[in-house]
C-alpha atoms as a PDB file:
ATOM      1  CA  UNK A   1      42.554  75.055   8.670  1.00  0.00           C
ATOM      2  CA  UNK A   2      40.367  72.397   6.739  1.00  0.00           C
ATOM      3  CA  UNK A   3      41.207  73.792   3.204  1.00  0.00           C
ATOM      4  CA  UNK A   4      44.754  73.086   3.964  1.00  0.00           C
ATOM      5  CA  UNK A   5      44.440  69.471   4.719  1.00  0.00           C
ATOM      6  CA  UNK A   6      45.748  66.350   3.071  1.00  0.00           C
ATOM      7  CA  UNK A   7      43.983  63.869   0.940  1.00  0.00           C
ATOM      8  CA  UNK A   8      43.880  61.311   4.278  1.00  0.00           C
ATOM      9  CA  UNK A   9      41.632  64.706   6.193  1.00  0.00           C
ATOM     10  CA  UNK A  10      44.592  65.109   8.568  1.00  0.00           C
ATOM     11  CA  UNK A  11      45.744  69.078   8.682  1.00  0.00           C
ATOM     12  CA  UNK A  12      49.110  69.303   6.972  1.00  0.00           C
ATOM     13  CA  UNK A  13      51.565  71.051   9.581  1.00  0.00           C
ATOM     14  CA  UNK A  14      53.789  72.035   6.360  1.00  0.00           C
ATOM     15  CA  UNK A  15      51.139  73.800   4.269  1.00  0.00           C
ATOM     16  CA  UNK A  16      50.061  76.501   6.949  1.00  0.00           C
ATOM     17  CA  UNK A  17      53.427  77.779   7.587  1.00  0.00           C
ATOM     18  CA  UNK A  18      54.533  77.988   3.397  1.00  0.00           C
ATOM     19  CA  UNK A  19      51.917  80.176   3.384  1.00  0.00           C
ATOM     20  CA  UNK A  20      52.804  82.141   5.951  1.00  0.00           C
ATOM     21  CA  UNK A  21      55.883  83.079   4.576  1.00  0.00           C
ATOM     22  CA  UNK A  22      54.858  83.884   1.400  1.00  0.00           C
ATOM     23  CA  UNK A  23      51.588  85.872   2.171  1.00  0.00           C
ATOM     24  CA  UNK A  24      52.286  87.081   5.731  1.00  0.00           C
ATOM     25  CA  UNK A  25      49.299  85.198   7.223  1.00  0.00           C
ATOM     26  CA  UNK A  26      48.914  85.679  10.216  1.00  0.00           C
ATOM     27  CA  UNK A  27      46.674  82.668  11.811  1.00  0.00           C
ATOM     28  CA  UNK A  28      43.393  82.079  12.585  1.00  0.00           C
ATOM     29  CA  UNK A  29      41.549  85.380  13.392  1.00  0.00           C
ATOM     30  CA  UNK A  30      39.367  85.550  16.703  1.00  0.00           C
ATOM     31  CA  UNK A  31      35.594  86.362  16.626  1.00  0.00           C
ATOM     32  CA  UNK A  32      36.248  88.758  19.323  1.00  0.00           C
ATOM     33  CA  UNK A  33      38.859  91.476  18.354  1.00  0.00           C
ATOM     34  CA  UNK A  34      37.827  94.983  17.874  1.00  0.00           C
ATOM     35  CA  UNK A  35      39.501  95.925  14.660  1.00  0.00           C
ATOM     36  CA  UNK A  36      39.013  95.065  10.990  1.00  0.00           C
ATOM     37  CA  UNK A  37      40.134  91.776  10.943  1.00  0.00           C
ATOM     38  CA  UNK A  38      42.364  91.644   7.619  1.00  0.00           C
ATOM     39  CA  UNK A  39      45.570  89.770   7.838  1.00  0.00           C
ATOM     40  CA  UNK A  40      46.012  89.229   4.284  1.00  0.00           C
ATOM     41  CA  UNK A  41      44.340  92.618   3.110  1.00  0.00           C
ATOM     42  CA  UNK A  42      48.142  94.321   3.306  1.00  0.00           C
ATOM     43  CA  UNK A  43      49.354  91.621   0.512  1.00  0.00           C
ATOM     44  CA  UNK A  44      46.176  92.190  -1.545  1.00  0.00           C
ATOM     45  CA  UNK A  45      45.800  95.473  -1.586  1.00  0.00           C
ATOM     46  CA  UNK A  46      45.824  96.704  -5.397  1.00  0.00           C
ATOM     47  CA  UNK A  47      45.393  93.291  -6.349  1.00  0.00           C
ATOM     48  CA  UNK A  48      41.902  93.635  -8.098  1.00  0.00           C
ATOM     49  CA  UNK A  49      42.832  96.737  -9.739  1.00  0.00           C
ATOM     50  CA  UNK A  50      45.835  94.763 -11.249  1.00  0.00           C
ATOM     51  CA  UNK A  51      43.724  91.780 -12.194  1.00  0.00           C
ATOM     52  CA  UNK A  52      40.852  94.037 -14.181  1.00  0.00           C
ATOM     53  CA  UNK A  53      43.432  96.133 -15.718  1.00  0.00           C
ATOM     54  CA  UNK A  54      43.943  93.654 -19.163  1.00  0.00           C
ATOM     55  CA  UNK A  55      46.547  91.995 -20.678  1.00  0.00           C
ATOM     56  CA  UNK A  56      48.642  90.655 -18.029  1.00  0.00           C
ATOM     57  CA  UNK A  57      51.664  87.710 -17.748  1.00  0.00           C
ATOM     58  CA  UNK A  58      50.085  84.033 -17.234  1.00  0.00           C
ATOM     59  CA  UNK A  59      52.143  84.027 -14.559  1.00  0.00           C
ATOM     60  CA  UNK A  60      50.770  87.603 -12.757  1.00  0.00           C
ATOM     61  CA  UNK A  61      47.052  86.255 -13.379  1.00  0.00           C
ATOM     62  CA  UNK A  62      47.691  82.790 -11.291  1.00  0.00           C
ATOM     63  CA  UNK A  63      49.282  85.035  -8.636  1.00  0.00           C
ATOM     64  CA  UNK A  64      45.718  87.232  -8.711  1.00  0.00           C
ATOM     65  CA  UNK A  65      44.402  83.857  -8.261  1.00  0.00           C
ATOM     66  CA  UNK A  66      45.563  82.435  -5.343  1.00  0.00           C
ATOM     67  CA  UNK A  67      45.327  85.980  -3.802  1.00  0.00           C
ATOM     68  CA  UNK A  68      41.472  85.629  -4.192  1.00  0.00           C
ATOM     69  CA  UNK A  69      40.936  82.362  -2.952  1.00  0.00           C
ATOM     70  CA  UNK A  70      43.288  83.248   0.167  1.00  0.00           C
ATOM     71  CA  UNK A  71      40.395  86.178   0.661  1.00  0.00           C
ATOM     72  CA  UNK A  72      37.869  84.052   0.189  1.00  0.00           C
ATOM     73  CA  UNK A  73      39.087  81.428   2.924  1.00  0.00           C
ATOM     74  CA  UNK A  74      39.493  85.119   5.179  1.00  0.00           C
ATOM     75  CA  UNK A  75      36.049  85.458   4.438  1.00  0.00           C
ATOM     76  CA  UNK A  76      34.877  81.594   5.442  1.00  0.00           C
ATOM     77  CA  UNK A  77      36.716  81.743   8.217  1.00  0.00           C
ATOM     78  CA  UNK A  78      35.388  85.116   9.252  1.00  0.00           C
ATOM     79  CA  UNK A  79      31.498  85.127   8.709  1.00  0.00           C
ATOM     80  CA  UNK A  80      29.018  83.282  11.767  1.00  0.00           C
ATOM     81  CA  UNK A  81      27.410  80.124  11.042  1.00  0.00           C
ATOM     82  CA  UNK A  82      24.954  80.103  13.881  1.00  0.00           C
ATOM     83  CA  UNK A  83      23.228  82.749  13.900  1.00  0.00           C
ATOM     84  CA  UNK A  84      20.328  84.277  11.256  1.00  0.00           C
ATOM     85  CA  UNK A  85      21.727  87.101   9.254  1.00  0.00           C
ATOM     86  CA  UNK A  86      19.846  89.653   7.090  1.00  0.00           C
ATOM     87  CA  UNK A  87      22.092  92.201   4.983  1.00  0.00           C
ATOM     88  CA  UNK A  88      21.160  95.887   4.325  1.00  0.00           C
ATOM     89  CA  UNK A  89      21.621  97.026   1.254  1.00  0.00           C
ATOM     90  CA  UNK A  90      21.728 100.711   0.131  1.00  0.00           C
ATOM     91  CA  UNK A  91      23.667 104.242   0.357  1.00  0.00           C
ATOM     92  CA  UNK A  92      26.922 105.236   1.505  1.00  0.00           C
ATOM     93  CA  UNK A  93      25.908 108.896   0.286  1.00  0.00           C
ATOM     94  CA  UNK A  94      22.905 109.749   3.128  1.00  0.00           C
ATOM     95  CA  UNK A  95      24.407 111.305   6.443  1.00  0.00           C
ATOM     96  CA  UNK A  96      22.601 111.494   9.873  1.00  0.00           C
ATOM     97  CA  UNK A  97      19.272 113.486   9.694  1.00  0.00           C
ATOM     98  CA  UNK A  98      18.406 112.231   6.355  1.00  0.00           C
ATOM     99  CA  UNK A  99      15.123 110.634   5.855  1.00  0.00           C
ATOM    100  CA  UNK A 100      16.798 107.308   4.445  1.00  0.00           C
ATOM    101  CA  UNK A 101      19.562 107.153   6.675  1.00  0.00           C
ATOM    102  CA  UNK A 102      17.185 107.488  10.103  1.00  0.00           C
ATOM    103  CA  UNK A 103      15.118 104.574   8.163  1.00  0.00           C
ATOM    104  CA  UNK A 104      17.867 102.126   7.874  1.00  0.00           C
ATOM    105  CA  UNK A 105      18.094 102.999  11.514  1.00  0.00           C
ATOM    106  CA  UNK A 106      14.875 101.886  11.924  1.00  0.00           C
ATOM    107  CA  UNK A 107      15.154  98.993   9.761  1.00  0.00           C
ATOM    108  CA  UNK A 108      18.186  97.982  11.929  1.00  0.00           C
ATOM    109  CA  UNK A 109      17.091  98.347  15.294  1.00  0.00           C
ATOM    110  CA  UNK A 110      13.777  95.993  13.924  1.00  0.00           C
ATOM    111  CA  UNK A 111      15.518  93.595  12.644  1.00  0.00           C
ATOM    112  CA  UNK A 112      17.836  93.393  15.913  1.00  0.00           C
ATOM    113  CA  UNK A 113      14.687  93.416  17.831  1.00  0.00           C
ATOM    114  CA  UNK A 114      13.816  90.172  15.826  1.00  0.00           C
ATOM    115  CA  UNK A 115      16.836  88.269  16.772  1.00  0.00           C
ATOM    116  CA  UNK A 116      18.206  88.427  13.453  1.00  0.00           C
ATOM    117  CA  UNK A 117      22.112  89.884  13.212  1.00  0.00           C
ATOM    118  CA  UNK A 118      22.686  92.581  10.768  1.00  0.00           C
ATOM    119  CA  UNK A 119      25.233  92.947   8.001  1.00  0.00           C
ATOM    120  CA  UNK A 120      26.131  95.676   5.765  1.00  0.00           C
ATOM    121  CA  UNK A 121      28.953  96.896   4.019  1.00  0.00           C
ATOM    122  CA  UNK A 122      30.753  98.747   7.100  1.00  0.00           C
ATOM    123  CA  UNK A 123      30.555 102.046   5.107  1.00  0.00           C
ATOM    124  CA  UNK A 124      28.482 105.288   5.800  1.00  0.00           C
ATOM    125  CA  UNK A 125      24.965 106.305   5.039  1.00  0.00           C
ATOM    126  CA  UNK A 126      22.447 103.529   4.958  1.00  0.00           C
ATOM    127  CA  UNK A 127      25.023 101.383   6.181  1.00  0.00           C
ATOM    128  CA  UNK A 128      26.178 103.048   9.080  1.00  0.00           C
ATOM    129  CA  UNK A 129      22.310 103.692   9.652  1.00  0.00           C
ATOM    130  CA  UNK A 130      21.302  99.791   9.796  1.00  0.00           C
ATOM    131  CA  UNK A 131      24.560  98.497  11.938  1.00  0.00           C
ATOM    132  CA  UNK A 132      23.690 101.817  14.120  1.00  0.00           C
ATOM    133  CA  UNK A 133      19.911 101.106  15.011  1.00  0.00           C
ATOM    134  CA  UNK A 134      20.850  97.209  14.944  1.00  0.00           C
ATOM    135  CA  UNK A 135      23.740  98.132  18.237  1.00  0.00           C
ATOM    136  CA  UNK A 136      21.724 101.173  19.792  1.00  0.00           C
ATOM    137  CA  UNK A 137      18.504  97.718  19.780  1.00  0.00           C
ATOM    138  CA  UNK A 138      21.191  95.274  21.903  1.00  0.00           C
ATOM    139  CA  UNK A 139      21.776  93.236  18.989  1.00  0.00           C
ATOM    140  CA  UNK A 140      24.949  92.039  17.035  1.00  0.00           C
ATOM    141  CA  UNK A 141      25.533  94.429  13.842  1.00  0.00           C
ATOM    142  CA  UNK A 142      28.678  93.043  11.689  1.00  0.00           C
ATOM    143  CA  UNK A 143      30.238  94.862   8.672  1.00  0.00           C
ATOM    144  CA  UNK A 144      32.042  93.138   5.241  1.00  0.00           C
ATOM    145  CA  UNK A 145      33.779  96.519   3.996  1.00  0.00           C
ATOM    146  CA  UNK A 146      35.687  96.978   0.955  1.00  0.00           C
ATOM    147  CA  UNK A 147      39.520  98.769   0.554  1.00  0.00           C
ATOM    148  CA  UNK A 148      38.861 101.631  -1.812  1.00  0.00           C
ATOM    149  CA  UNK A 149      41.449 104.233  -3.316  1.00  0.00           C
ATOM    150  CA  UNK A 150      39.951 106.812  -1.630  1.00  0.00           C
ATOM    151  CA  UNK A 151      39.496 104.545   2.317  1.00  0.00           C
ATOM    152  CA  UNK A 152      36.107 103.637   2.733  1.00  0.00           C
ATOM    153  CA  UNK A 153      36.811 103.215   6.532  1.00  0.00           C
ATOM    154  CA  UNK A 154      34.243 100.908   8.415  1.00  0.00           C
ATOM    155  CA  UNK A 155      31.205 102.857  10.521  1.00  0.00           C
ATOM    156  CA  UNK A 156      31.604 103.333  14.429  1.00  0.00           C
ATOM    157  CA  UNK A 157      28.726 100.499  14.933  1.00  0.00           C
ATOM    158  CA  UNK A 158      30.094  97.197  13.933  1.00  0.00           C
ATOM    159  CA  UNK A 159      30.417  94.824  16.331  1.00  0.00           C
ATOM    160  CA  UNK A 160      32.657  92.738  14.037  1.00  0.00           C
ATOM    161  CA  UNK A 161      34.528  93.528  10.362  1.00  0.00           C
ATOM    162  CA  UNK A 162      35.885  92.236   7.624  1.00  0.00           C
ATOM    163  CA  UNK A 163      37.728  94.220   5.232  1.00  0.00           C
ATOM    164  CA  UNK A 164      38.149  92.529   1.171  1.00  0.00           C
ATOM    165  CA  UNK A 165      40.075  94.123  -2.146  1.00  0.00           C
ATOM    166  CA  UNK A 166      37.929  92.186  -4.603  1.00  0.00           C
ATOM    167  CA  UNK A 167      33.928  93.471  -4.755  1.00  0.00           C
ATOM    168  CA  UNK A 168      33.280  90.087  -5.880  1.00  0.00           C
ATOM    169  CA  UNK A 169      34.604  88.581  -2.371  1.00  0.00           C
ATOM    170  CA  UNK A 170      32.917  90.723  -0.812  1.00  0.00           C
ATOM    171  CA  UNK A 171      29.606  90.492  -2.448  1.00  0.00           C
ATOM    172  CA  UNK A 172      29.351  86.323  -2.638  1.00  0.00           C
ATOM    173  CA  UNK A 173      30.355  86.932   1.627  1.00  0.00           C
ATOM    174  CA  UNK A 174      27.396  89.467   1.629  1.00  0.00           C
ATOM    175  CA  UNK A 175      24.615  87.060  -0.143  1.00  0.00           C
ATOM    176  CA  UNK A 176      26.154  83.598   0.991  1.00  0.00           C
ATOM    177  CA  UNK A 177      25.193  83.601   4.782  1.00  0.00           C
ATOM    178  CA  UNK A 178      21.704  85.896   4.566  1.00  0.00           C
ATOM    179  CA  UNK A 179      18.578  84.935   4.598  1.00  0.00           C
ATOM    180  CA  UNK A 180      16.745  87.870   3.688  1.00  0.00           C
ATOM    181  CA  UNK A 181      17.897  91.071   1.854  1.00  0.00           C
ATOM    182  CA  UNK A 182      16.626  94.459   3.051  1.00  0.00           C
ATOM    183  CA  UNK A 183      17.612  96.826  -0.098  1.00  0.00           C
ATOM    184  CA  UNK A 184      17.164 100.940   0.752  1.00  0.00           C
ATOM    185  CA  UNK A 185      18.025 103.529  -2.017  1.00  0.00           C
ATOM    186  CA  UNK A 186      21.470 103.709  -3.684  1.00  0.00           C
ATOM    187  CA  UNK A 187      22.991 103.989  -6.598  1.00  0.00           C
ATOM    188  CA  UNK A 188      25.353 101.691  -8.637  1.00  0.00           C
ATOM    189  CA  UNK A 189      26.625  99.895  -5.914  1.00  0.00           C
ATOM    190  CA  UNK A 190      23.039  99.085  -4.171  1.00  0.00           C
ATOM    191  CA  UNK A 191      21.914  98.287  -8.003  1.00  0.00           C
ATOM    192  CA  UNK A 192      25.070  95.836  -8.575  1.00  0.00           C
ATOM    193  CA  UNK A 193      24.067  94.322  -5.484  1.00  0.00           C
ATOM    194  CA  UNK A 194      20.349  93.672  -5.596  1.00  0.00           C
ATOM    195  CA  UNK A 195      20.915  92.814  -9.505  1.00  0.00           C
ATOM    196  CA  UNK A 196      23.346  90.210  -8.490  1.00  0.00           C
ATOM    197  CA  UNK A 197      21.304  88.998  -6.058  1.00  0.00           C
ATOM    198  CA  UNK A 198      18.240  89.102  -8.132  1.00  0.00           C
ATOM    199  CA  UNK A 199      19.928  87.140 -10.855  1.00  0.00           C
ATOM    200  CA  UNK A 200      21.436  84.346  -8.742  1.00  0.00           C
ATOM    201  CA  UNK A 201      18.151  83.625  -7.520  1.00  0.00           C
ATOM    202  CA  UNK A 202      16.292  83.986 -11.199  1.00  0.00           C
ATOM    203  CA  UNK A 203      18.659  81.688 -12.544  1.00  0.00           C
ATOM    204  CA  UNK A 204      17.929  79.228  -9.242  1.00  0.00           C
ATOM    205  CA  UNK A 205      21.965  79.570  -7.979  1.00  0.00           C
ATOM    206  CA  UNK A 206      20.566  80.599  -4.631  1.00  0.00           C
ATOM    207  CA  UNK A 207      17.099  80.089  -3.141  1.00  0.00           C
ATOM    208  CA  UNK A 208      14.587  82.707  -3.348  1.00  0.00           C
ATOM    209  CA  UNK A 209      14.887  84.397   0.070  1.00  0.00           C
ATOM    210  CA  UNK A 210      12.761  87.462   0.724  1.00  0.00           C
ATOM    211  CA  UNK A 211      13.966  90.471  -0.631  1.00  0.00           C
ATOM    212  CA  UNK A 212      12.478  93.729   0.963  1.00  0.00           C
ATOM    213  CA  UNK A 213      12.693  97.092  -0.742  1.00  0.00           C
ATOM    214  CA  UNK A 214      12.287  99.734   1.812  1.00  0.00           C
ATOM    215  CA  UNK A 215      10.976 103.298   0.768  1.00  0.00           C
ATOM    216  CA  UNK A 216       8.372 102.912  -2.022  1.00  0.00           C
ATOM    217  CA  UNK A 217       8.516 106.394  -3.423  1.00  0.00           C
ATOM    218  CA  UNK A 218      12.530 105.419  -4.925  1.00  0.00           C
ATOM    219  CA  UNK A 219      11.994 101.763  -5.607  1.00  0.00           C
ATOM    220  CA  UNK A 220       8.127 102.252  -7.224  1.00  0.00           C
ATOM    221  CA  UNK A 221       9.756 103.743 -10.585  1.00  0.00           C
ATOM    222  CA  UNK A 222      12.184 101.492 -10.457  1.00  0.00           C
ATOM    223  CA  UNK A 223      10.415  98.341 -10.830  1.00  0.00           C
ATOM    224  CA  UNK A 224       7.775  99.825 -13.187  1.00  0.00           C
ATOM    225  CA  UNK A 225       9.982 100.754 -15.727  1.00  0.00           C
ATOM    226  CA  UNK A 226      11.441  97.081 -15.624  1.00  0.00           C
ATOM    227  CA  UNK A 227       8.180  96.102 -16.170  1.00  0.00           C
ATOM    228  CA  UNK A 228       7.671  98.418 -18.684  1.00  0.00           C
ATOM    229  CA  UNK A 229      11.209  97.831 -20.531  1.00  0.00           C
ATOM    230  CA  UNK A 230      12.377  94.358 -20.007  1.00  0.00           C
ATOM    231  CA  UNK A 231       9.055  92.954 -19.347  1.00  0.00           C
ATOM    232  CA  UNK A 232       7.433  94.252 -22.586  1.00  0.00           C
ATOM    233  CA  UNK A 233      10.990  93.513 -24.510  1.00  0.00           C
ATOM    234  CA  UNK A 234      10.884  89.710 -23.325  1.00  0.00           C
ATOM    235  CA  UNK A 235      13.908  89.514 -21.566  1.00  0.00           C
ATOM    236  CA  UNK A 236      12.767  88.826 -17.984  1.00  0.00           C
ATOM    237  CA  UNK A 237       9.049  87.219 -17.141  1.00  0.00           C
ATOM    238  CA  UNK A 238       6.983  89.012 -14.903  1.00  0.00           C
ATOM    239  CA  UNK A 239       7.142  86.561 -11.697  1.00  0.00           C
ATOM    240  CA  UNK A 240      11.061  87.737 -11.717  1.00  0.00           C
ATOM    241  CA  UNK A 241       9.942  91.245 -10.118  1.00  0.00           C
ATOM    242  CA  UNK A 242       7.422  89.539  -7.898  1.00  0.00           C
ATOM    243  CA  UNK A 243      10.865  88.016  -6.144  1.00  0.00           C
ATOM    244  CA  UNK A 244      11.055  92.141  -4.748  1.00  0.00           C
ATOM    245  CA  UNK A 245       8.465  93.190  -2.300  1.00  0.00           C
ATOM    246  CA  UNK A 246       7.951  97.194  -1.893  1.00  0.00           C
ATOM    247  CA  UNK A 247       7.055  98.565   1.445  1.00  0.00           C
ATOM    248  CA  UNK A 248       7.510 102.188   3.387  1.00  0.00           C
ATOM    249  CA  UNK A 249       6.420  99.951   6.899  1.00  0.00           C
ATOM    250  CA  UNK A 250       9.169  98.128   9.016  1.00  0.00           C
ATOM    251  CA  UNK A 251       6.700  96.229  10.534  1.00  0.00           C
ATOM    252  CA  UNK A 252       5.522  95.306   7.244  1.00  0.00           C
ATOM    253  CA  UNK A 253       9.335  94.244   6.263  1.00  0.00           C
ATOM    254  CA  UNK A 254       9.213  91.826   8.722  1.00  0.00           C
ATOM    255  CA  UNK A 255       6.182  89.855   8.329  1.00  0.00           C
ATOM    256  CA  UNK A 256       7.290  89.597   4.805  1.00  0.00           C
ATOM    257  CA  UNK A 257      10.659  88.034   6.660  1.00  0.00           C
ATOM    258  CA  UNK A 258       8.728  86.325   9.016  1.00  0.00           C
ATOM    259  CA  UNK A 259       5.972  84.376   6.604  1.00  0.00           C
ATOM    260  CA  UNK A 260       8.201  84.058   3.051  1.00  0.00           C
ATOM    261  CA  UNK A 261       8.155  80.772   2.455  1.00  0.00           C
ATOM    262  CA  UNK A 262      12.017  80.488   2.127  1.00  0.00           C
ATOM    263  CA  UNK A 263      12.561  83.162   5.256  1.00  0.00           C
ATOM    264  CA  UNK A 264      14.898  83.332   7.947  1.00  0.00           C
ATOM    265  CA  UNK A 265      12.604  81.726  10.837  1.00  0.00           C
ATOM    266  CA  UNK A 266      13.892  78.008   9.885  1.00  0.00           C
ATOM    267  CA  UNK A 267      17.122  79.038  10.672  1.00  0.00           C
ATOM    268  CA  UNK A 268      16.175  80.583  14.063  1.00  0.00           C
ATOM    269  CA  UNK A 269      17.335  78.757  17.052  1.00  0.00           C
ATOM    270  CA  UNK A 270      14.422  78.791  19.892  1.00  0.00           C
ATOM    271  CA  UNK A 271      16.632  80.764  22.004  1.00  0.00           C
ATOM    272  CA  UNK A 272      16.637  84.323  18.968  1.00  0.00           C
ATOM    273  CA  UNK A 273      12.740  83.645  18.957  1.00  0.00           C
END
């Protein structure tokens, strides 16, 4: 693997297997197996718990450390490079038959129908409904799911999964290789999410890709009491909310996708057109 090469760029044939032994890795995991691809996620599990709990040894909190960047080289290793990915945001609460979760299905299957793979969180609700309508469209639907104390277990439509212990892994995999955000309701998860995301690209960490807010009636209140609180109190400018569009229409979703001026079409090969 690149990260454990030498200072000459040649792999090292020693590092690989030291860290075998002492995390149980595995090797190099292939694109094409069915299950959630975790070889390290035994060895972390409990680990972020641990490392947000306070006061720990010097010596427990460089442990935590290495732990994380071992999930983030999972994660690297993991995620596709060559393809244009837009991640749904939203829900795991919403079952089948609910008005949200039948319009991340919808929101899904466009987006497939687009050419564009779709990622989520693996979990339920809105989740389950976008990597759903994305497989049931022919296209590629991939999940980044997180190990919770009670097992969030991945939905039945992934095509491909990850499975993290740390949020924050999971959330810099989740914004890193989109190009657009699709954001349904939720609660504090979806809000840590699009808040993240909204901040990274405020403070000009990541580009200002499209972000689409799907069902106007939830999101509506939303913004205008930003506008009415934070706007009014100084602490964000006004252009910050114009980086969230609002729609109810799919179709309108992705001409926003399509014609935002830092969109996903660049990154389309002619062959996804």
């Amino acid at each position: 693997m690149a990260d454990d090469a030498t200072d000459t760029g040649e792999a090292s044939e020693e590092a690989v297997p030291e860290i075998d032994r002492i995390r149980g890795y595995e090797g190099q995991e292939r694109r094409d197996e069915p299950e959630v691809k975790g070889s390290l996620l035994d060895q972390a599990k409990g680990t972020e718990i641990d490392f947000l709990a306070g006061h720990r040894r010097h010596s427990d909190n460089l442990e935590s450390a290495v732990r994380i960047f071992l999930e983030f080289l999972r994660g690297v290793e993991f995620m596709p490079t060559d393809q244009p990915v837009v991640t749904v945001f939203g829900s795991a609460r919403f079952t089948e038959g609910h008005e949200y979760y039948e319009l991340a299905r919808e929101v899904g299957a466009a987006l497939a129908g687009e050419g564009f793979t779709v990622m989520t969180g693996a979990g339920p609700g809105v989740m389950e409904g976008a990597n759903r309508g994305a497989k049931e469209a022919g296209g590629s639907s991939i999940g980044v799911n997180i190990h919770l104390p009670h097992e969030q277990k991945p939905n039945a439509y992934v095509d491909e999964c990850i499975e993290f212990e740390h949020f924050f892994v999971r959330k810099v995999m989740l914004v890193k290789y989109s190009c657009a955000f699709v954001v349904l309701p939720g609660g504090f998860g979806t809000m840590d999410e699009i808040f993240e995301t909204l901040t990274l690209m405020q403070t000009r960490k990541i580009e200002q890709f499209p972000i689409v807010a799907v069902g106007a009636a939830f999101w509506t209140p939303i913004i205008d009491a930003l506008r009415t609180q934070l706007c009014d109190a100084g602490t964000i400018a006004p252009e910050d909310l114009d980086l969230v569009h609002i729609t109810d229409s799919v179709d309108e979703m992705l001409v926003h996708i399509r014609t935002h001026p830092r969109g996903c079409m660049g990154e389309m090969s002619p062959s996804n057109r």
